[in-house]
N, C-alpha and C. Protein backbone atom coordinates (compact mmCIF):
# COMPACT_ATOMS: atom_id res chain seq x y z
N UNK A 1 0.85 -1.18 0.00
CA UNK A 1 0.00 0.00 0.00
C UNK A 1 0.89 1.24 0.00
N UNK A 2 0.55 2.08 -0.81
CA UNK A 2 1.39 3.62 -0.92
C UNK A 2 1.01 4.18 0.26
N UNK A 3 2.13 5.15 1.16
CA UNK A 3 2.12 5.65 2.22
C UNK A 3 2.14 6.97 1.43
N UNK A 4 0.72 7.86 2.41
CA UNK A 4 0.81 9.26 1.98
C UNK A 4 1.50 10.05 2.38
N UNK A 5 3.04 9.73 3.23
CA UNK A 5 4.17 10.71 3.37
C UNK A 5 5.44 10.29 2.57
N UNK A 6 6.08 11.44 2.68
CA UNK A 6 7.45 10.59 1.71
C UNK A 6 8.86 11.37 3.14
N UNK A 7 9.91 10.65 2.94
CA UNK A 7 11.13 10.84 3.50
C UNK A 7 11.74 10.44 2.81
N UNK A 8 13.35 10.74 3.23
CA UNK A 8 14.27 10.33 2.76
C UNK A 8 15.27 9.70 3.33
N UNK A 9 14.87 9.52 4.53
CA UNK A 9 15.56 8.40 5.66
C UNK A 9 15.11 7.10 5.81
N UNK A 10 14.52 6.62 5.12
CA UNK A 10 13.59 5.76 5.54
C UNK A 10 12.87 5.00 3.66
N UNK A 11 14.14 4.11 3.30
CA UNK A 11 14.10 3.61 2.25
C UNK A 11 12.99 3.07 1.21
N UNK A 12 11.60 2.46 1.99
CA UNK A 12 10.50 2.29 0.69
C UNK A 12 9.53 2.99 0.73
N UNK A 13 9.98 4.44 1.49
CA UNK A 13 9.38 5.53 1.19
C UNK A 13 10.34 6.78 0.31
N UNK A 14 9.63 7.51 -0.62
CA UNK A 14 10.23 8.04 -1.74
C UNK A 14 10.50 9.66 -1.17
N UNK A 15 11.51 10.16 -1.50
CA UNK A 15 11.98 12.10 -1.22
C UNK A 15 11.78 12.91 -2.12
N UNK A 16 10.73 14.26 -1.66
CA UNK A 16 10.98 14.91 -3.12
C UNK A 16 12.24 15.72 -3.01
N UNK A 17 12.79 16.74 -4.11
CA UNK A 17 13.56 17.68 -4.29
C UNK A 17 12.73 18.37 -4.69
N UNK A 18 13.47 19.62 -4.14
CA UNK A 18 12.61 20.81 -5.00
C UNK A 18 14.09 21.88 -5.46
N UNK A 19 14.35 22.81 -6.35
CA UNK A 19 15.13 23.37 -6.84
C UNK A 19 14.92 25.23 -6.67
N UNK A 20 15.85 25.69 -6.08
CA UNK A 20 15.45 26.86 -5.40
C UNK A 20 16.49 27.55 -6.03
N UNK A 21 16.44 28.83 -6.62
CA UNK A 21 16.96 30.04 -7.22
C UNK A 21 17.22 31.28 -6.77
N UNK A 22 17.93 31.88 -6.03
CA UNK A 22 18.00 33.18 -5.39
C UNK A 22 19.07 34.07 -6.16
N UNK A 23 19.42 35.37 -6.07
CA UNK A 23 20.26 36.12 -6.51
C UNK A 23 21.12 36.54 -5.00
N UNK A 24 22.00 37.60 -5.28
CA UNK A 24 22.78 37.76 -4.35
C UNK A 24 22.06 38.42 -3.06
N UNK A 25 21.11 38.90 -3.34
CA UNK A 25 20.34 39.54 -2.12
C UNK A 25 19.42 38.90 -1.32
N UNK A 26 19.30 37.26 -1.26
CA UNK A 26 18.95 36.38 -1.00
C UNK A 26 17.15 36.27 -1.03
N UNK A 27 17.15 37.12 -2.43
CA UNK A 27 15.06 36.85 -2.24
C UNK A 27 15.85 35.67 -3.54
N UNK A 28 14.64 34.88 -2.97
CA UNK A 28 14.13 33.70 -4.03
C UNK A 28 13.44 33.90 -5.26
N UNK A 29 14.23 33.84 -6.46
CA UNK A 29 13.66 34.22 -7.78
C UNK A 29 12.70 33.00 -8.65
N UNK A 30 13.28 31.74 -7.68
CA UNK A 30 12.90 30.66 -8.62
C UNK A 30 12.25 30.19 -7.74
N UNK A 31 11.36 28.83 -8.13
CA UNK A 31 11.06 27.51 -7.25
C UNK A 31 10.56 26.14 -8.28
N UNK A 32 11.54 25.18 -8.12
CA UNK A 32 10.84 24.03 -9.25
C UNK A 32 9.58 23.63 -8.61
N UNK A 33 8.98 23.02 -9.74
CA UNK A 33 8.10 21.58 -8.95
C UNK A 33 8.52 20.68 -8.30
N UNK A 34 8.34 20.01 -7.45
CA UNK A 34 8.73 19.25 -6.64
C UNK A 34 8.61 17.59 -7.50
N UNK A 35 9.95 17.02 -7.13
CA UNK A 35 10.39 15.57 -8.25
C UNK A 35 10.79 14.82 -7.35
N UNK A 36 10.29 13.59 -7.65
CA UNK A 36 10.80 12.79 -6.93
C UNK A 36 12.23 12.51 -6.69
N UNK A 37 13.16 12.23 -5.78
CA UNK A 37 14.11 11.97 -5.36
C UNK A 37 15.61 11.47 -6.06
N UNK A 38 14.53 10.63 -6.74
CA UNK A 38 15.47 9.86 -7.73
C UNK A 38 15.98 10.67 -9.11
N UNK A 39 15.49 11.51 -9.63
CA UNK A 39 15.36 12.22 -10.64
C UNK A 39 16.73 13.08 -10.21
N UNK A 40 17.79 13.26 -11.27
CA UNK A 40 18.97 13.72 -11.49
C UNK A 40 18.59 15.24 -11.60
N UNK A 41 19.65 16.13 -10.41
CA UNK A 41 19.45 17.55 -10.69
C UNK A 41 19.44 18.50 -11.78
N UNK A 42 20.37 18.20 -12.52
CA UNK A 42 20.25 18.52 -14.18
C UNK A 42 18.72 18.65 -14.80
N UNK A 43 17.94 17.22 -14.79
CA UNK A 43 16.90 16.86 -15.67
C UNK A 43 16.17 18.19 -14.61
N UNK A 44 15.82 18.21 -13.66
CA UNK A 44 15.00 19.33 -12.53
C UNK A 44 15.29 20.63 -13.42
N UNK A 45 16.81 20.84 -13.69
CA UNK A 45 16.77 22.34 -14.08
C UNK A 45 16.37 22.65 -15.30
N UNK A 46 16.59 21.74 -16.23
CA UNK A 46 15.97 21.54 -17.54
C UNK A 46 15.07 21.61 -17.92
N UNK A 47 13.87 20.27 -16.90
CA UNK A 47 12.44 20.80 -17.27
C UNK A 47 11.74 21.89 -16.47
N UNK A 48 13.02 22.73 -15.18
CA UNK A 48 11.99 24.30 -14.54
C UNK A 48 11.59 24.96 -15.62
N UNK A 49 12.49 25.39 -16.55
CA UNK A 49 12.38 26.28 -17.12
C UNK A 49 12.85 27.45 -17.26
N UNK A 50 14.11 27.28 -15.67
CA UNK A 50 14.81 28.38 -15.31
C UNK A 50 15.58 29.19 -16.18
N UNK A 51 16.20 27.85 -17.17
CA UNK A 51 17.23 28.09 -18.39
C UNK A 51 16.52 28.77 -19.33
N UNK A 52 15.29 28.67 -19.39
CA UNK A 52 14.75 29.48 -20.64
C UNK A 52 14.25 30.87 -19.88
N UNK A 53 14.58 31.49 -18.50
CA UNK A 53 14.60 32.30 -18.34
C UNK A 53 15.61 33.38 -17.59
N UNK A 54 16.01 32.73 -17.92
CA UNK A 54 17.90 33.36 -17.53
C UNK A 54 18.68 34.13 -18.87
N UNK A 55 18.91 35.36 -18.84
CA UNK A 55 19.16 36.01 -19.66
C UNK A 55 21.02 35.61 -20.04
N UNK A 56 20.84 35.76 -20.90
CA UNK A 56 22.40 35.25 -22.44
C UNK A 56 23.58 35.98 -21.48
N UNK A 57 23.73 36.74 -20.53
CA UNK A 57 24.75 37.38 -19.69
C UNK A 57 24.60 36.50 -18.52
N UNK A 58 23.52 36.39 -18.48
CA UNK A 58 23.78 35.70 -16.54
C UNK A 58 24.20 34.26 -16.36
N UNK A 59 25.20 33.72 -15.43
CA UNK A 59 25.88 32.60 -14.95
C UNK A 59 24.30 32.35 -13.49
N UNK A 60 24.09 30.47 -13.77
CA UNK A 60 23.88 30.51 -12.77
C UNK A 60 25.16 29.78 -12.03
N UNK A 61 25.05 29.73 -10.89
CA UNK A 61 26.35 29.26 -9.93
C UNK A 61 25.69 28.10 -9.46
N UNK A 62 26.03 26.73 -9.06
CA UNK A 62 25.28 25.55 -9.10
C UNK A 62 26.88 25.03 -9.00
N UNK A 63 26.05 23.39 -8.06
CA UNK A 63 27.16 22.43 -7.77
C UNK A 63 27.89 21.15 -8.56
N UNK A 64 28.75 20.53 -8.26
CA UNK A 64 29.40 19.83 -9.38
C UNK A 64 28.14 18.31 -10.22
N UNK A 65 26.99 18.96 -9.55
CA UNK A 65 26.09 17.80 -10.17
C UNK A 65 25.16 18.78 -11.77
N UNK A 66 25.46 19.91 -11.88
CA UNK A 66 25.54 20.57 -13.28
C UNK A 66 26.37 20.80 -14.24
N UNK A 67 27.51 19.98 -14.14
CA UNK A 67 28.71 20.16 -14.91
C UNK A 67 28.28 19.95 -16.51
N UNK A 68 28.73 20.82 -17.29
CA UNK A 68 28.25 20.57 -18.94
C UNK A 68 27.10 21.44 -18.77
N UNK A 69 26.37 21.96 -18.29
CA UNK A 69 25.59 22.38 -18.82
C UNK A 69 25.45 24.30 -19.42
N UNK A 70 25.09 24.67 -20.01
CA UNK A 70 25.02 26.20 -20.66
C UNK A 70 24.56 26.68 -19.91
N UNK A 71 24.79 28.04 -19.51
CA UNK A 71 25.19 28.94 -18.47
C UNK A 71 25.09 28.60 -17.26
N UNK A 72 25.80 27.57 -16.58
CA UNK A 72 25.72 27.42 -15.26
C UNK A 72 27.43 27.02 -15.12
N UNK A 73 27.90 27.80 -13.72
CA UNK A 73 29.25 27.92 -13.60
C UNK A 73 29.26 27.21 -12.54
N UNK A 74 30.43 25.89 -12.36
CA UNK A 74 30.14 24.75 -11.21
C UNK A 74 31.89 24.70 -10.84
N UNK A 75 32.13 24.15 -9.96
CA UNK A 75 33.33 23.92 -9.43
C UNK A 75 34.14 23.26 -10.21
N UNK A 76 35.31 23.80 -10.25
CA UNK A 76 36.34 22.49 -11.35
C UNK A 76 36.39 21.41 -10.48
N UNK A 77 36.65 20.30 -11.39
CA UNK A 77 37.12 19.13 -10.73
C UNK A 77 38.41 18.44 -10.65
N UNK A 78 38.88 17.98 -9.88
CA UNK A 78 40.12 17.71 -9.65
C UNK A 78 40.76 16.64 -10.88
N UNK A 79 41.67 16.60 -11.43
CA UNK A 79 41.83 15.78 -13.10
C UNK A 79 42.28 14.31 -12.40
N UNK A 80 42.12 13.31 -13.13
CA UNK A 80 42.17 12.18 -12.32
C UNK A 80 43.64 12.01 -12.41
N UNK A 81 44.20 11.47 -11.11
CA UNK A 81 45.71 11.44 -11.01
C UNK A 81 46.06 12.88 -10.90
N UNK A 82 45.22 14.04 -10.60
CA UNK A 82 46.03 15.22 -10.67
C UNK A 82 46.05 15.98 -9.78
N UNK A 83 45.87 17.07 -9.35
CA UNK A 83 46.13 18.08 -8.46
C UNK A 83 45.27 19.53 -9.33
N UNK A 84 44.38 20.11 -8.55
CA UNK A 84 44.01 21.57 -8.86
C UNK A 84 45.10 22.55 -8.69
N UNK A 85 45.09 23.45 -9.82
CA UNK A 85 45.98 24.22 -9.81
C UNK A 85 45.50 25.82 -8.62
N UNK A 86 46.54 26.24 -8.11
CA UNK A 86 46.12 27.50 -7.20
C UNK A 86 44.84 28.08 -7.90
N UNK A 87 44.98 28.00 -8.89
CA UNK A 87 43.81 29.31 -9.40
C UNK A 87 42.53 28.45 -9.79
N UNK A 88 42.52 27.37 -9.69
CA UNK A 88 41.82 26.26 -9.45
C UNK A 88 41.12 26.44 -8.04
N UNK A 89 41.82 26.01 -6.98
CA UNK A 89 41.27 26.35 -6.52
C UNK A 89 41.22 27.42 -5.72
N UNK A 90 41.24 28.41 -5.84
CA UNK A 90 41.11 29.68 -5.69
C UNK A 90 39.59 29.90 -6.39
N UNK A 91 39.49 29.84 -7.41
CA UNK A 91 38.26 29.76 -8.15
C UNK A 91 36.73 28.82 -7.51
N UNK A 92 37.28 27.67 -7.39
CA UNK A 92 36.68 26.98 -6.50
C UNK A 92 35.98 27.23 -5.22
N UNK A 93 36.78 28.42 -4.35
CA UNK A 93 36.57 28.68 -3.29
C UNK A 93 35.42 30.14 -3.26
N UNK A 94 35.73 30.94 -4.34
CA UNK A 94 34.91 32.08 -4.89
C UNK A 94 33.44 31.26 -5.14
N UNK A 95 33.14 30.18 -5.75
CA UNK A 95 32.52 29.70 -5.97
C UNK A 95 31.40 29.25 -5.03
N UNK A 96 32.03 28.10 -4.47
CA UNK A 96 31.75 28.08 -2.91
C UNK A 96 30.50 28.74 -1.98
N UNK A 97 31.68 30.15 -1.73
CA UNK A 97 31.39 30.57 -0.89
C UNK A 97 30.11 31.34 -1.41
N UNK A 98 30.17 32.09 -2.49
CA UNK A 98 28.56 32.44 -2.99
C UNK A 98 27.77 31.56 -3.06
N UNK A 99 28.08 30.15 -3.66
CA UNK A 99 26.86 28.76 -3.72
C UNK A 99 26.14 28.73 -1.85
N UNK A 100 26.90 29.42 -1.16
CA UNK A 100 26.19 29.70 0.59
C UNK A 100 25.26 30.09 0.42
N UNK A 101 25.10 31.20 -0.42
CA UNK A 101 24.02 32.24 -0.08
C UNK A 101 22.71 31.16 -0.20
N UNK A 102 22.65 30.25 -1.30
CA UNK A 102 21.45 29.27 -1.57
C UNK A 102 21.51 28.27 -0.33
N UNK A 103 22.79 28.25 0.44
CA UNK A 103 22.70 27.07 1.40
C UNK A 103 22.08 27.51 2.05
N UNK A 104 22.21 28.94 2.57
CA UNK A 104 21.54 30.06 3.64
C UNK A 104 19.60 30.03 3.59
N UNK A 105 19.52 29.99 2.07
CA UNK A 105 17.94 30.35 1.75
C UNK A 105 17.48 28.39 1.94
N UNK A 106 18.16 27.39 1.66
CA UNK A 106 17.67 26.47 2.02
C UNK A 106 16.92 25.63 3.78
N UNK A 107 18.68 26.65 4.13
CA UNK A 107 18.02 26.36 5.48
C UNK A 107 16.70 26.88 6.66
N UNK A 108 16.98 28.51 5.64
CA UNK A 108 16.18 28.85 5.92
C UNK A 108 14.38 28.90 5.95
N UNK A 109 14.05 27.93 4.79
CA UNK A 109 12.92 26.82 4.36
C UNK A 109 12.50 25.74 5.30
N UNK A 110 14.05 24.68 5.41
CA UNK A 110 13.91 24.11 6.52
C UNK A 110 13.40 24.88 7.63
N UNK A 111 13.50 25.61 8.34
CA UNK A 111 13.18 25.92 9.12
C UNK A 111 12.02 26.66 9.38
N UNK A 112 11.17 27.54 8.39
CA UNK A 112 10.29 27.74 8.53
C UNK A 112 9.13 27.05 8.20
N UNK A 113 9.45 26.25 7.19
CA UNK A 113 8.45 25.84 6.02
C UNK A 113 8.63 24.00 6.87
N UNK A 114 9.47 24.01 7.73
CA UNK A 114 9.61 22.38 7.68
C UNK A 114 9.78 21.48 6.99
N UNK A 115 10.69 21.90 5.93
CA UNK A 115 10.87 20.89 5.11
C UNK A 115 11.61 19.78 5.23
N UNK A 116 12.31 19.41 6.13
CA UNK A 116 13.05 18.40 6.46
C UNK A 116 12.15 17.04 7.70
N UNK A 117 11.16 17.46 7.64
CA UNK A 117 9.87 16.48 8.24
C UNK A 117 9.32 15.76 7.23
N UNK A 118 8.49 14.75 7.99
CA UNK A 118 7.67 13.45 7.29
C UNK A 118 6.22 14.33 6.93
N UNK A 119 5.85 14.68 5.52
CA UNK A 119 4.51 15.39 5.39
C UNK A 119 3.24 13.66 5.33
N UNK A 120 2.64 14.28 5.29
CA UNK A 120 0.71 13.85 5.10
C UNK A 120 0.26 14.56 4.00
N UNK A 121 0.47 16.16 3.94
CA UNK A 121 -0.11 17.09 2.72
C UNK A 121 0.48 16.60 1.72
N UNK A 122 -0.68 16.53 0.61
CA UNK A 122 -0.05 16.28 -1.06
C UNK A 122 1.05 16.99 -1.40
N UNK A 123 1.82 16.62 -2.40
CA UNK A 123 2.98 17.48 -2.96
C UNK A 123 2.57 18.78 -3.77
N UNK A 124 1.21 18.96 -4.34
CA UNK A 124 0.57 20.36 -4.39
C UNK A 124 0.58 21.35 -3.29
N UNK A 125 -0.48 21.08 -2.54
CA UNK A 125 -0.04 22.05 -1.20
C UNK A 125 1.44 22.19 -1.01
N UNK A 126 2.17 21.04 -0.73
CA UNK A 126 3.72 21.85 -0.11
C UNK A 126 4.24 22.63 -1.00
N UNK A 127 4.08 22.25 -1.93
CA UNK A 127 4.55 23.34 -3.47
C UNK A 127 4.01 24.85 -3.21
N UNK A 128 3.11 24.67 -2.87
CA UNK A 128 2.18 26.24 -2.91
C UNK A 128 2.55 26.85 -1.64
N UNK A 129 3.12 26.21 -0.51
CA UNK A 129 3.68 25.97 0.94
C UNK A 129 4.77 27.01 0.68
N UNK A 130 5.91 26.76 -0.53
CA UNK A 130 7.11 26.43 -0.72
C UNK A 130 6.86 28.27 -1.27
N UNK A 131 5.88 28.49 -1.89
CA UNK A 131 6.03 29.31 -3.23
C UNK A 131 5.42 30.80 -1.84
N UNK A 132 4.21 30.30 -1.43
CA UNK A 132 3.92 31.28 -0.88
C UNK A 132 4.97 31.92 0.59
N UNK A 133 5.96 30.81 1.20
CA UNK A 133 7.23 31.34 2.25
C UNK A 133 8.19 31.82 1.27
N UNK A 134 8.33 31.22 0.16
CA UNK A 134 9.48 32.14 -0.59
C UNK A 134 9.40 33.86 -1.28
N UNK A 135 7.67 34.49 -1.51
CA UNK A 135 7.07 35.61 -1.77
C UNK A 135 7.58 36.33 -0.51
């Protein structure tokens, strides 16, 4: 029988993701639909739609699970058998430390919005949950 909560601690129950967008001033510009767990971060940013609204100048900044993709700037990776060069990581660390600002707005969800609990509410409501704490 399908259980009407989902986690992600707790294996034959399923996690959503949801994909969150802020600029440097930490309001939230974006919010995906919420996908199940399993679903690769890439495919999330692909079908938001974010990319088709991100203007031909702007970088988004995103982690080494967007690598390859057009306009999103992700951490180098270390070459196999190799060593990052200073400006490597130097770059890396610039990187980083702005990719916070989204760690900042995540936690800050968690904590208001509860997102790191076992729901009962459909994945509609939390969506609308999600959209109306991020306004």
């Amino acid at each position: 029988q399908h259980k009407a909560y989902y986690h992600s601690k707790n294996p034959p129950i399923y996690a959503f993701k949801i994909q969150i967008a802020c600029d440097f001033s930490h309001r939230i510009l974006h919010v995906s639909e919420f996908c199940h767990g399993s679903v690769h971060d890439i495919k999330i940013l692909r079908e938001s739609g974010l990319l088709e609204h991100t203007e031909k100048t702007a970088q988004i900044i995103a982690d080494k699970g967007f690598v390859g993709e057009e306009y999103v700037t992700t951490p180098r990776k270390k070459p196999r058998r190799g060593e990052l060069t200073d400006e490597d990581n130097n770059f890396n660390r610039d990187i980083n430390s702005t990719r916070a600002a989204i760690e900042n707005i995540n936690q800050r969800l968690k904590i208001y919005a509860n997102l790191g609990g076992v729901y009962s509410v459909a994945s509609q409501k939390r969506y609308f949950l999600i959209k109306y704490i991020a306004i």
